[in-house]
N, C-alpha and C. Protein backbone atom coordinates (compact mmCIF):
# COMPACT_ATOMS: atom_id res chain seq x y z
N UNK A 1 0.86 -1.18 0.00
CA UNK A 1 0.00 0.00 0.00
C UNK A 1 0.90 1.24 0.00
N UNK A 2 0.75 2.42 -0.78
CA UNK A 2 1.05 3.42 -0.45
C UNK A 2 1.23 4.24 0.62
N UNK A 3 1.56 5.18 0.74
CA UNK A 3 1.90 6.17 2.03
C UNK A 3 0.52 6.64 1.86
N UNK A 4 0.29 7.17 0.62
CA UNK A 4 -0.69 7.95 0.52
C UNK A 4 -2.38 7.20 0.92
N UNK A 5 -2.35 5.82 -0.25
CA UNK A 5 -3.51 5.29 0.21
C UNK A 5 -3.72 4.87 1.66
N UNK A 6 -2.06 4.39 3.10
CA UNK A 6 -2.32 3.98 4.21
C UNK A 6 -3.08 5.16 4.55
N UNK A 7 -2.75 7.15 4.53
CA UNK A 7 -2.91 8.07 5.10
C UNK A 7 -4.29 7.97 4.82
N UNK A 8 -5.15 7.78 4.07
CA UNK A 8 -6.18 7.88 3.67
C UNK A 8 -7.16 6.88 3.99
N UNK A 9 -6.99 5.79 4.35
CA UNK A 9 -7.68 4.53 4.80
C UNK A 9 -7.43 4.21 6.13
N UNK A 10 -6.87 5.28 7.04
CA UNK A 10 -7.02 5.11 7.97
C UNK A 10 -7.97 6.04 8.92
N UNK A 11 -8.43 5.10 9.94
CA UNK A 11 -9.70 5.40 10.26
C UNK A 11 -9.45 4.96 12.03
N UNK A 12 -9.82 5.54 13.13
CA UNK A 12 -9.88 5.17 14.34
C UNK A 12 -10.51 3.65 14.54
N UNK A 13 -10.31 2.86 15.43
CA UNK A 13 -10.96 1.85 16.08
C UNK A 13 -11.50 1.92 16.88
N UNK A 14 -12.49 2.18 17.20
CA UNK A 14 -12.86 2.14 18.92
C UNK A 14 -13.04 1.06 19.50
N UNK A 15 -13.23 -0.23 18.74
CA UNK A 15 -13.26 -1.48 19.32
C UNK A 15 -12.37 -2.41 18.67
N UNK A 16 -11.54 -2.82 19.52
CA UNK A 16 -10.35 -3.78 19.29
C UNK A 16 -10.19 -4.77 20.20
N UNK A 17 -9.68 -6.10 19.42
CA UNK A 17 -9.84 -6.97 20.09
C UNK A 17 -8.45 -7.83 19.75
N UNK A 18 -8.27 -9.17 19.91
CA UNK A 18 -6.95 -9.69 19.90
C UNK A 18 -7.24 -9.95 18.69
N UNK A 19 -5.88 -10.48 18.27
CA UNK A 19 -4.72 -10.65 18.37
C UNK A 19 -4.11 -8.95 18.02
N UNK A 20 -3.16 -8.57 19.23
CA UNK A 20 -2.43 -7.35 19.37
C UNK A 20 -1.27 -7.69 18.40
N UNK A 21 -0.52 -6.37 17.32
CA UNK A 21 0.84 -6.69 16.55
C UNK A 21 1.93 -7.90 17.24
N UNK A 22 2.11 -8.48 17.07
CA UNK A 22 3.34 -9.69 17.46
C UNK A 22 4.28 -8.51 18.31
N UNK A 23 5.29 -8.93 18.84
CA UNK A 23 6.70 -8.35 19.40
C UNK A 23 7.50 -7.47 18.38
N UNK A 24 7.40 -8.17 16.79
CA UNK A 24 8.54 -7.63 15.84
C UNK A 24 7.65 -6.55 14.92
N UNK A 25 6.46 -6.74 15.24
CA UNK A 25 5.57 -5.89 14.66
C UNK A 25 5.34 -4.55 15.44
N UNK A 26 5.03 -4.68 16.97
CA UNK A 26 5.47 -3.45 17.84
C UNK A 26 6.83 -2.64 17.47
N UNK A 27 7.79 -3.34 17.35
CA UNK A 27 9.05 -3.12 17.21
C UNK A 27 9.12 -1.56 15.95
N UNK A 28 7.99 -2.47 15.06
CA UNK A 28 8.28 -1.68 13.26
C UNK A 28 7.43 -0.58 13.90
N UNK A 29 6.39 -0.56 14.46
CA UNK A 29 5.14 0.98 15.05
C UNK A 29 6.08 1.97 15.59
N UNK A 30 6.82 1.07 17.01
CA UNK A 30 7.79 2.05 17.79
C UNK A 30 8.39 2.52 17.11
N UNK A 31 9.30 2.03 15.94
CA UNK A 31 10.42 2.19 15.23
C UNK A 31 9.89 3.50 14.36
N UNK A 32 9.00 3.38 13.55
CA UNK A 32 8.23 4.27 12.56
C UNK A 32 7.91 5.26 13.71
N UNK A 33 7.60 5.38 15.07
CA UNK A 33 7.56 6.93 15.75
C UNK A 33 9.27 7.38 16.11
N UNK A 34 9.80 6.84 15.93
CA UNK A 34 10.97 7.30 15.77
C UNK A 34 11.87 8.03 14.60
N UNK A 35 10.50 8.19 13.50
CA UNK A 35 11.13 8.96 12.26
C UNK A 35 10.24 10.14 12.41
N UNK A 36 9.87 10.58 13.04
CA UNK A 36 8.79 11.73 12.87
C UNK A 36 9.47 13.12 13.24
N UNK A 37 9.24 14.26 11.99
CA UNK A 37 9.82 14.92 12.55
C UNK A 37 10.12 15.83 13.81
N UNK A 38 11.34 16.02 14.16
CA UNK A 38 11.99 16.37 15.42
C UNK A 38 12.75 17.55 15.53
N UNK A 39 12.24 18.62 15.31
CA UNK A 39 13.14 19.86 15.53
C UNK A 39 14.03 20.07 16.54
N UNK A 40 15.52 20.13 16.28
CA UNK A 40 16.48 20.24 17.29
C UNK A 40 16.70 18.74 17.34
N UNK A 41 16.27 17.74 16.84
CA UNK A 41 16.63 16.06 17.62
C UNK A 41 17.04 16.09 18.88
N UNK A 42 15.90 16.22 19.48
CA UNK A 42 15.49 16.87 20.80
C UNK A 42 15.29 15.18 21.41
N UNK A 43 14.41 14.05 20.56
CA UNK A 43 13.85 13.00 20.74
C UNK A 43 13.22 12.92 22.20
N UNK A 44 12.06 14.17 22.00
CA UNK A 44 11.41 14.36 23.61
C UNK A 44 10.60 13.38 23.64
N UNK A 45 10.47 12.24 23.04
CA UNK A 45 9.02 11.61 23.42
C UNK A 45 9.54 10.02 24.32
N UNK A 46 8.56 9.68 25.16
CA UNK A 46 8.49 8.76 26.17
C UNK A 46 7.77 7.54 25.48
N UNK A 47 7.76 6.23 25.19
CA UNK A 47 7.26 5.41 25.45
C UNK A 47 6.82 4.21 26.06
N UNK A 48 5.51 3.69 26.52
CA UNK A 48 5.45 2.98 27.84
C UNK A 48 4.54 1.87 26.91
N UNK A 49 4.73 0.91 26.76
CA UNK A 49 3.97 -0.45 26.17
C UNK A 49 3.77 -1.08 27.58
N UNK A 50 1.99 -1.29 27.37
CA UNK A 50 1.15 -2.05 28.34
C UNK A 50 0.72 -2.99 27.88
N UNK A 51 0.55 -4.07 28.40
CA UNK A 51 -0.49 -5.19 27.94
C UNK A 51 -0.09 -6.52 28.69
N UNK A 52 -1.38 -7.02 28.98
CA UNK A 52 -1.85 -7.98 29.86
C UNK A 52 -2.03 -7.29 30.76
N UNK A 53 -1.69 -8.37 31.85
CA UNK A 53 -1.98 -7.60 33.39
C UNK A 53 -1.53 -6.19 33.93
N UNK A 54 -0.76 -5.82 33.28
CA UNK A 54 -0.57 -4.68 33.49
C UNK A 54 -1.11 -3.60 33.21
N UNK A 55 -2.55 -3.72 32.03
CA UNK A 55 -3.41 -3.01 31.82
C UNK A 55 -4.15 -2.90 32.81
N UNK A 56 -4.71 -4.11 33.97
CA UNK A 56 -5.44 -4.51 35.14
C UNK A 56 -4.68 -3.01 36.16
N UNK A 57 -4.03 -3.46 36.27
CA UNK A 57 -3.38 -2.26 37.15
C UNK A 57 -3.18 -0.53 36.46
N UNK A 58 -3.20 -0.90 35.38
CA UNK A 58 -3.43 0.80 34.72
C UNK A 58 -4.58 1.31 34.65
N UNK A 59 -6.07 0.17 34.88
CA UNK A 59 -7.28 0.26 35.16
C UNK A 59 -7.44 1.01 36.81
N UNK A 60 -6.41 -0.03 37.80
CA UNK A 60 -6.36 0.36 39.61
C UNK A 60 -6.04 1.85 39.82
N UNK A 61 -4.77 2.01 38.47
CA UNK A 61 -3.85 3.25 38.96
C UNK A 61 -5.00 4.67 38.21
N UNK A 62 -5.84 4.13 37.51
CA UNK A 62 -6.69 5.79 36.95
C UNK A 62 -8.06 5.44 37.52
N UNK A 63 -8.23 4.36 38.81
CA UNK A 63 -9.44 4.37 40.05
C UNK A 63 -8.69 5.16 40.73
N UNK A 64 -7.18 4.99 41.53
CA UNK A 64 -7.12 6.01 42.41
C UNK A 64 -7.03 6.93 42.04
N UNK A 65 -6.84 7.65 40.84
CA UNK A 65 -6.77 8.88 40.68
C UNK A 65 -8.54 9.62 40.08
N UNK A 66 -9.10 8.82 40.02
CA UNK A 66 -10.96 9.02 40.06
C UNK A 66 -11.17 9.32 41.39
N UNK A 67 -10.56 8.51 42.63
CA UNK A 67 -11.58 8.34 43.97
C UNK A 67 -10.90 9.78 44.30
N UNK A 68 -9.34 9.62 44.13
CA UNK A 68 -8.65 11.15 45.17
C UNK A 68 -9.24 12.46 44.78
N UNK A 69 -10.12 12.45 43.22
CA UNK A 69 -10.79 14.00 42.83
C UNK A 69 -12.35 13.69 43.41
N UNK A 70 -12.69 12.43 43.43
CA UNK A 70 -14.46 12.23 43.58
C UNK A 70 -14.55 10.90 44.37
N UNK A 71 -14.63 11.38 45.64
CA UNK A 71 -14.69 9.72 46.67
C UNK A 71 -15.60 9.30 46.66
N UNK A 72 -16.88 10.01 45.75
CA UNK A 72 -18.00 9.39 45.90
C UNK A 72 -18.37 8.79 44.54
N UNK A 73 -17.53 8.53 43.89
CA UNK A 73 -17.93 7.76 42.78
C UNK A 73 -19.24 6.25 42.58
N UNK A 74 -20.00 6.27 41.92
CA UNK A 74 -21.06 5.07 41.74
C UNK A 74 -19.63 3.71 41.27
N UNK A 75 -20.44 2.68 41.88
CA UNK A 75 -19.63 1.63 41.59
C UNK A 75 -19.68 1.10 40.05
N UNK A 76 -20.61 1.68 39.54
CA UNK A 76 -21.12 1.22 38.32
C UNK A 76 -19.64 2.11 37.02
N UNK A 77 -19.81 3.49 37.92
CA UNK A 77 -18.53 4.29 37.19
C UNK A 77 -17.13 3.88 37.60
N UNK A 78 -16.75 3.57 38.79
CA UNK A 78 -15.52 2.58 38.95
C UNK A 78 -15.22 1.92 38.22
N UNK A 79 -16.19 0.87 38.11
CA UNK A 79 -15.71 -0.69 36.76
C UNK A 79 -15.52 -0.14 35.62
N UNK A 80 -16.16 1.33 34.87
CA UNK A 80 -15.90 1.87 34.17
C UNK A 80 -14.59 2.15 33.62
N UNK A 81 -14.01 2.91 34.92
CA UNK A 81 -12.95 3.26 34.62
C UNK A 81 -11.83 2.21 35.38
N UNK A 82 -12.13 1.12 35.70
CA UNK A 82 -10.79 0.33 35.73
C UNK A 82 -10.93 -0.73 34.61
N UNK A 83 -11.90 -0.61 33.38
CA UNK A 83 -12.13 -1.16 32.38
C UNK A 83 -11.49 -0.55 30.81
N UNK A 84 -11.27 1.06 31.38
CA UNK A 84 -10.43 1.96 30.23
C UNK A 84 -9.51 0.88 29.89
N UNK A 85 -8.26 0.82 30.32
CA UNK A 85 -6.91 0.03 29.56
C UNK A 85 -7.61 -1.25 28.99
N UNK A 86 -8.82 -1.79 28.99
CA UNK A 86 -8.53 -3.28 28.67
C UNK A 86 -9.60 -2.57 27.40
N UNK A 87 -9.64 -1.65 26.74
CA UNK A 87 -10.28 -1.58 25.50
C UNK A 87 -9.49 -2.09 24.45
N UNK A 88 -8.50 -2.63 24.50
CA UNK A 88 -7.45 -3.08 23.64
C UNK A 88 -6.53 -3.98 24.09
N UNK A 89 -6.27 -5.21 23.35
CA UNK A 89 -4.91 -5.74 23.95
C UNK A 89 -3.87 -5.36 24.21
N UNK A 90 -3.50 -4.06 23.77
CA UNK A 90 -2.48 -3.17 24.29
C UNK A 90 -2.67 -2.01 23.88
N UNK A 91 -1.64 -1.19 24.74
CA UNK A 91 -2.09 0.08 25.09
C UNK A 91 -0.23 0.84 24.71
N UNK A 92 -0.11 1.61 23.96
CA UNK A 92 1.28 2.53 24.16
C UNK A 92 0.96 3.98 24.81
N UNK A 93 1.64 4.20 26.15
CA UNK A 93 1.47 5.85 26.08
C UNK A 93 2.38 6.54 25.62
N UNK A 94 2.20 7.35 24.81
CA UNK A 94 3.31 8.27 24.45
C UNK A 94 3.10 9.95 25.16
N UNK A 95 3.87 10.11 26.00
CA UNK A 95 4.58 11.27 26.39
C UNK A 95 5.47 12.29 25.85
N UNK A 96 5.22 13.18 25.96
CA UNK A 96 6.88 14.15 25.77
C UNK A 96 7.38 14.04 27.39
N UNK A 97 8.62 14.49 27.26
CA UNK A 97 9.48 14.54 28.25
C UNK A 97 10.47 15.56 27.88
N UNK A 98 9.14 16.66 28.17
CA UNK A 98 10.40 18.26 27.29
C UNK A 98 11.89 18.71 28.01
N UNK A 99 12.29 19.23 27.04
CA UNK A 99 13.81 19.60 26.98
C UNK A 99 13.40 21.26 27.27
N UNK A 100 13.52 21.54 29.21
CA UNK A 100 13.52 22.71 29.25
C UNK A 100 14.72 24.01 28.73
N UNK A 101 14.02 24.99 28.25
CA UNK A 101 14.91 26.01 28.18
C UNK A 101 16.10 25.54 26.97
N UNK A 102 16.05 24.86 26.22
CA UNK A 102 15.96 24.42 24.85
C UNK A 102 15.49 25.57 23.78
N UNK A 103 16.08 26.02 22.41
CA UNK A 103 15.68 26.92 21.86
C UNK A 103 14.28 26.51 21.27
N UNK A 104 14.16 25.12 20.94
CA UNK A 104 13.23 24.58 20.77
C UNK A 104 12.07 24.33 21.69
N UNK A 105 10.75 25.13 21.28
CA UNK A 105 9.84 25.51 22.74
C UNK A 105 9.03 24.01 22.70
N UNK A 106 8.75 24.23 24.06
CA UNK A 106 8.53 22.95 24.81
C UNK A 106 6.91 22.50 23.83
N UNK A 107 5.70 23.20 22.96
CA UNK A 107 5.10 23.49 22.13
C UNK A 107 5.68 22.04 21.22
N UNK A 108 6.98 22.88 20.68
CA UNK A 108 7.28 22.12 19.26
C UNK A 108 7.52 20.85 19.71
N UNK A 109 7.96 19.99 21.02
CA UNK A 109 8.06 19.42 21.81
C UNK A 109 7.05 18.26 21.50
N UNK A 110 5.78 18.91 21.89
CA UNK A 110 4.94 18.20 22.59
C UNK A 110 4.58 17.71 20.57
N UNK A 111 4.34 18.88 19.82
CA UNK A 111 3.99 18.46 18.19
C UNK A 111 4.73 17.25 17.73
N UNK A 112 6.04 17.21 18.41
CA UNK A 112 7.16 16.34 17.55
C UNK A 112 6.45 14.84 18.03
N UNK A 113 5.71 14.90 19.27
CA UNK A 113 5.63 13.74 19.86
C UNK A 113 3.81 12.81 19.39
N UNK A 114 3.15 14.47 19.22
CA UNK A 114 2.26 13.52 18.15
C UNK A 114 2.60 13.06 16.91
N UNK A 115 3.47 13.88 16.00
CA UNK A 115 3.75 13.50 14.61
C UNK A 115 4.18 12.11 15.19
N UNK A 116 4.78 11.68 16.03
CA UNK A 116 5.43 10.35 16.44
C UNK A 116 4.12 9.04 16.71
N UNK A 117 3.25 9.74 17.62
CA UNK A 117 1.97 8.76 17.53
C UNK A 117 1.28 9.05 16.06
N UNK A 118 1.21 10.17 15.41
CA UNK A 118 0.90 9.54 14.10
C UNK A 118 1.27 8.65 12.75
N UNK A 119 2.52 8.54 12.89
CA UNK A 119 3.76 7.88 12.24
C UNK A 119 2.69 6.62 12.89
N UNK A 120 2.99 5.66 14.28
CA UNK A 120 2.47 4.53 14.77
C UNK A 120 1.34 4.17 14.65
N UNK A 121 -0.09 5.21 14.70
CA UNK A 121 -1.32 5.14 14.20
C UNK A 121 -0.74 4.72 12.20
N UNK A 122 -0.26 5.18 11.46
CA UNK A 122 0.03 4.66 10.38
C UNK A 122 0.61 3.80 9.99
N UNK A 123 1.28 2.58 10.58
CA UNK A 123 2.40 1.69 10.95
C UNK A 123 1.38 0.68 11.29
N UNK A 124 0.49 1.12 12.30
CA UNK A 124 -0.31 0.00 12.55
C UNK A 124 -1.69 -0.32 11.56
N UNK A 125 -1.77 0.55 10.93
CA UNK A 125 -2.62 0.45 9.52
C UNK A 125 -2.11 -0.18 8.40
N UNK A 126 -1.29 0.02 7.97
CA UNK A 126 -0.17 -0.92 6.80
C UNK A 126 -0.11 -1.66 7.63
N UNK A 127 0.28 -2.42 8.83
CA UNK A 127 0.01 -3.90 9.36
C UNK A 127 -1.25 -4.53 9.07
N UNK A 128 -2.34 -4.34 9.07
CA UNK A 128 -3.28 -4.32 9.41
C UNK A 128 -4.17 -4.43 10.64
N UNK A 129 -3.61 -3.52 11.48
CA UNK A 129 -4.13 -3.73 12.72
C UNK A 129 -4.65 -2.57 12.69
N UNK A 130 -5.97 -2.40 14.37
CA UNK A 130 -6.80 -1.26 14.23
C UNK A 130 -6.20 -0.33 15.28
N UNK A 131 -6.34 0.88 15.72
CA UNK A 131 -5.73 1.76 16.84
C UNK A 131 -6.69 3.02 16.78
N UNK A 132 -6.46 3.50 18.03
CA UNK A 132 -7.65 4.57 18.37
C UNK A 132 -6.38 5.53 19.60
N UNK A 133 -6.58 6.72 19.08
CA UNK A 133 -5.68 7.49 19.78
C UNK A 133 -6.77 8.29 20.75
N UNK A 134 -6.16 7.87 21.72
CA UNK A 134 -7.41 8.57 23.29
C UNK A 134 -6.36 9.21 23.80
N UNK A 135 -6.47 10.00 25.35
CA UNK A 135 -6.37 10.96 26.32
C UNK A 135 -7.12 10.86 26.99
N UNK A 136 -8.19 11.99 27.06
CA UNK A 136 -9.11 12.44 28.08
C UNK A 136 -7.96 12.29 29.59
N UNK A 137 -9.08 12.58 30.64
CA UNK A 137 -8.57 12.98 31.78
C UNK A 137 -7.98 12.29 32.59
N UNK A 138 -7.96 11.27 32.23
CA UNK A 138 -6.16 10.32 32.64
C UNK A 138 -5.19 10.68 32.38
N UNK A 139 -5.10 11.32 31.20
CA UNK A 139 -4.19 11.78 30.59
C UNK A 139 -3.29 13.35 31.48
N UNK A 140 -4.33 13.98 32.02
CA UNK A 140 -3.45 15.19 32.66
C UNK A 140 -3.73 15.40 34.98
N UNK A 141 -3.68 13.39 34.92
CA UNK A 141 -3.92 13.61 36.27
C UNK A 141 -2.23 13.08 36.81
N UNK A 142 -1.63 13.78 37.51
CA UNK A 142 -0.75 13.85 38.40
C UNK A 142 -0.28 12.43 38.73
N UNK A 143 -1.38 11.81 40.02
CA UNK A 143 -0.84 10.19 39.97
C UNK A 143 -1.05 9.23 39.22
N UNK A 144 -1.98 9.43 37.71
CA UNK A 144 -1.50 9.00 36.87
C UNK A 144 -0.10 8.72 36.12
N UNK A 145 0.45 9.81 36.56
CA UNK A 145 1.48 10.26 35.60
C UNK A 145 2.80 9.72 36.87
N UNK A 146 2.69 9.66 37.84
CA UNK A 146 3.78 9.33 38.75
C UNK A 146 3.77 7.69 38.70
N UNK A 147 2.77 7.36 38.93
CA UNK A 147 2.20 5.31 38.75
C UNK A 147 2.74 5.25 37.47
N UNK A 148 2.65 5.94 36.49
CA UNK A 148 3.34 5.39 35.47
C UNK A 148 5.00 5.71 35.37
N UNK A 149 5.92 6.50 36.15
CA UNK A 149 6.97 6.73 36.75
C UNK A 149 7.53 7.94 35.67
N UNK A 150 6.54 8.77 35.34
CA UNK A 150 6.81 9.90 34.61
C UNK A 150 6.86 11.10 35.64
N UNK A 151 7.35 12.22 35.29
CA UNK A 151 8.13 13.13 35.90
C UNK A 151 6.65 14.28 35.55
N UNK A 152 6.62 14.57 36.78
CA UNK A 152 5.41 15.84 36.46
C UNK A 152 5.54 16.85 35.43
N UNK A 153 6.91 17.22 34.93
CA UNK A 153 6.88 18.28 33.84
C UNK A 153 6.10 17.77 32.09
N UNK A 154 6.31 15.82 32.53
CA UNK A 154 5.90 15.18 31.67
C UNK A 154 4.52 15.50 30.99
N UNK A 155 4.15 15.62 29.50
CA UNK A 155 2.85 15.29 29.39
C UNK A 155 2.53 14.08 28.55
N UNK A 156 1.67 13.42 29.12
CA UNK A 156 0.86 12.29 27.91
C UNK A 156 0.13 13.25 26.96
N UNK A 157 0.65 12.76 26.16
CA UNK A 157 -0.45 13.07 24.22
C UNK A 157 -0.72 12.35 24.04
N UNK A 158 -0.78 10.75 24.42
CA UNK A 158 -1.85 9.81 24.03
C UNK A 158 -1.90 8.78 24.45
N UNK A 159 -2.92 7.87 25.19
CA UNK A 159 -3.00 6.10 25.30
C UNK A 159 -3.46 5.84 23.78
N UNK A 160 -2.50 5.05 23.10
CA UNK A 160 -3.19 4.67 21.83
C UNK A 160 -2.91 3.31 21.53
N UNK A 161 -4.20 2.88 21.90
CA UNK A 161 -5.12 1.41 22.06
C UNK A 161 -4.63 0.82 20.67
N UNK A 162 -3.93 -0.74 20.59
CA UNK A 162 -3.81 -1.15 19.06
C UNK A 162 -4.08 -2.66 19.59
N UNK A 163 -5.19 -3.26 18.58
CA UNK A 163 -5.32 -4.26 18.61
C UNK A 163 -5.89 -4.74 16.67
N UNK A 164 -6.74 -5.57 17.13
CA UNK A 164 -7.45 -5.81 15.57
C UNK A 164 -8.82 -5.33 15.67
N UNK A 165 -8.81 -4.46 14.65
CA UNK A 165 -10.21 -3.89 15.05
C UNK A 165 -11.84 -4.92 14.68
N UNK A 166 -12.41 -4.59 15.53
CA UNK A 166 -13.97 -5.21 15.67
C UNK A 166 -14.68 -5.31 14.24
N UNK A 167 -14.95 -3.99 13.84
CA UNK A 167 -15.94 -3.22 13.41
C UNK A 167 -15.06 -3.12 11.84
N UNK A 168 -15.55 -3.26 11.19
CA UNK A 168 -14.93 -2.50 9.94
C UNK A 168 -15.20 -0.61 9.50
N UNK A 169 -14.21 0.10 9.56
CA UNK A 169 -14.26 1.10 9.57
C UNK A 169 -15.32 1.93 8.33
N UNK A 170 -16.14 2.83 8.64
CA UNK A 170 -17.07 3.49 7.87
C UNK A 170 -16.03 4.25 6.87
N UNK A 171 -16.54 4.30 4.95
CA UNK A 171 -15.74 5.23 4.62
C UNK A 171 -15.24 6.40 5.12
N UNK A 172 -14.23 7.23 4.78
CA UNK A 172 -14.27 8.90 5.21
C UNK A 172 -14.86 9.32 4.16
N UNK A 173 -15.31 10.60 4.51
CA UNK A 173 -16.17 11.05 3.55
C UNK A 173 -15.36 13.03 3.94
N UNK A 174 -14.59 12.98 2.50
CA UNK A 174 -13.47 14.14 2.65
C UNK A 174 -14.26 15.45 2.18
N UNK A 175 -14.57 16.24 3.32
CA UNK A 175 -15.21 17.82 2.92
C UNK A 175 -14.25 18.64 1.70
N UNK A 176 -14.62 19.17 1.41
CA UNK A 176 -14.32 20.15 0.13
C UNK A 176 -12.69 20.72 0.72
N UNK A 177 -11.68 20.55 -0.18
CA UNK A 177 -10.67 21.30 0.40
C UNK A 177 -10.37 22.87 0.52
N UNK A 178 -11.54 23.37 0.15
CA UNK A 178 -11.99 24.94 0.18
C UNK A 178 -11.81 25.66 1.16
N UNK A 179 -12.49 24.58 1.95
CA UNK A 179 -13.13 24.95 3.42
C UNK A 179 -12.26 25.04 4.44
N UNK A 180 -10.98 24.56 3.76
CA UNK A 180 -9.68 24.85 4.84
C UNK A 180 -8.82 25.14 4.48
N UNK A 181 -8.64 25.21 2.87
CA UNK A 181 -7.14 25.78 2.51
C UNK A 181 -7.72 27.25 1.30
N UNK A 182 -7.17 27.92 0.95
CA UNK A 182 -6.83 28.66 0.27
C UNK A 182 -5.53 29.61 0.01
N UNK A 183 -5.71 30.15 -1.42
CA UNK A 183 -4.22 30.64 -2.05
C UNK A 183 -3.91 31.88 -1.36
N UNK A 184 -2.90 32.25 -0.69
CA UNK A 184 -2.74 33.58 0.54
C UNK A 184 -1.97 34.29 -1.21
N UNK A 185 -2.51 35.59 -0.93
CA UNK A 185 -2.03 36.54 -2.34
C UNK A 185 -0.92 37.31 -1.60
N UNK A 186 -0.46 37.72 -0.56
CA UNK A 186 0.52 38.47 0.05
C UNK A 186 -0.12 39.84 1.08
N UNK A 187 -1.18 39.63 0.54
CA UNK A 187 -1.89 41.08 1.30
C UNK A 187 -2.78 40.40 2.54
N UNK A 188 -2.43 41.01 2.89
CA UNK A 188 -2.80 40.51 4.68
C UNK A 188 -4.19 41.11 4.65
């Protein structure tokens, strides 16, 4: 497949199920976020590969950080959220881990480190496997971020879930390129 046709046929998963990329297949995802560009080759980004039981406990570690903001959580929303990590047979977080006071602002930082989860969201599409790039508010809680043995200046840009996806993905259906690009004439 092309660069162009993978960029284009790829589509989120929200439901994934096993069989997760093999070992040498993780290897080629990680590897492919390691070409993304990097201003300064700064190489600010963190990665943490979860899976199996250790998702069980990445489920425990974003309950305690639910109960310490809301002790009164419904039990029904607990299982909820110690059920997040197991939406996938595995889970990569990718972090920056900025380079303070660097001419390169901590900004371009954090960009270099999605172009990096997007490189792996595309890696795992030419495999044929499915992936869904999440966050939300796990993503910017404190003992989240220490349970996972990241440094508070740290930020997560993404848990991104890769397994085989469920569902077969709905076409995209590409809006007019009008609507977001046009020819700049010089006059402001």
């Amino acid at each position: 497949m092309s660069a162009i046709q993978t960029i284009r046929n790829r589509r989120s998963s929200p439901k994934l199920t096993t069989p997760a990329p093999t070992s040498d297949q993780l290897n080629l995802i990680l590897e492919s976020a390691l070409c993304a560009p990097d201003h300064g080759r700064l190489q600010p980004w963190k990665f943490l590969v979860i899976e199996g039981e250790a998702r069980i406990a990445l489920g425990d570690l974003y309950l305690k950080a639910a109960l310490e903001e809301s002790p009164d959580l419904s039990e029904q929303r607990q299982q909820r959220i110690k059920a997040m990590p197991l939406r996938a047979p595995l889970v990569v977080v990718a972090a920056t881990r900025p380079v303070e006071g660097h001419k390169v602002p901590v900004l371009e930082q954090m960009i270099a480190t999605g172009a990096a989860v997007q490189n792996m969201l595309l890696a795992a599409e030419d495999l044929g496997y499915g992936a869904m790039w999440r966050t939300g508010e796990m993503a910017y809680k404190s003992i989240v971020k220490t349970g996972l043995g990241l440094d508070e200046a740290d930020e997560i840009i993404a848990y991104l879930y890769l397994g085989t996806a469920v569902l077969e993905p709905s076409p995209r259906v590409l809006e007019p390129l009008e609507n977001y690009c046009k020819q700049w004439d010089g006059i402001g």
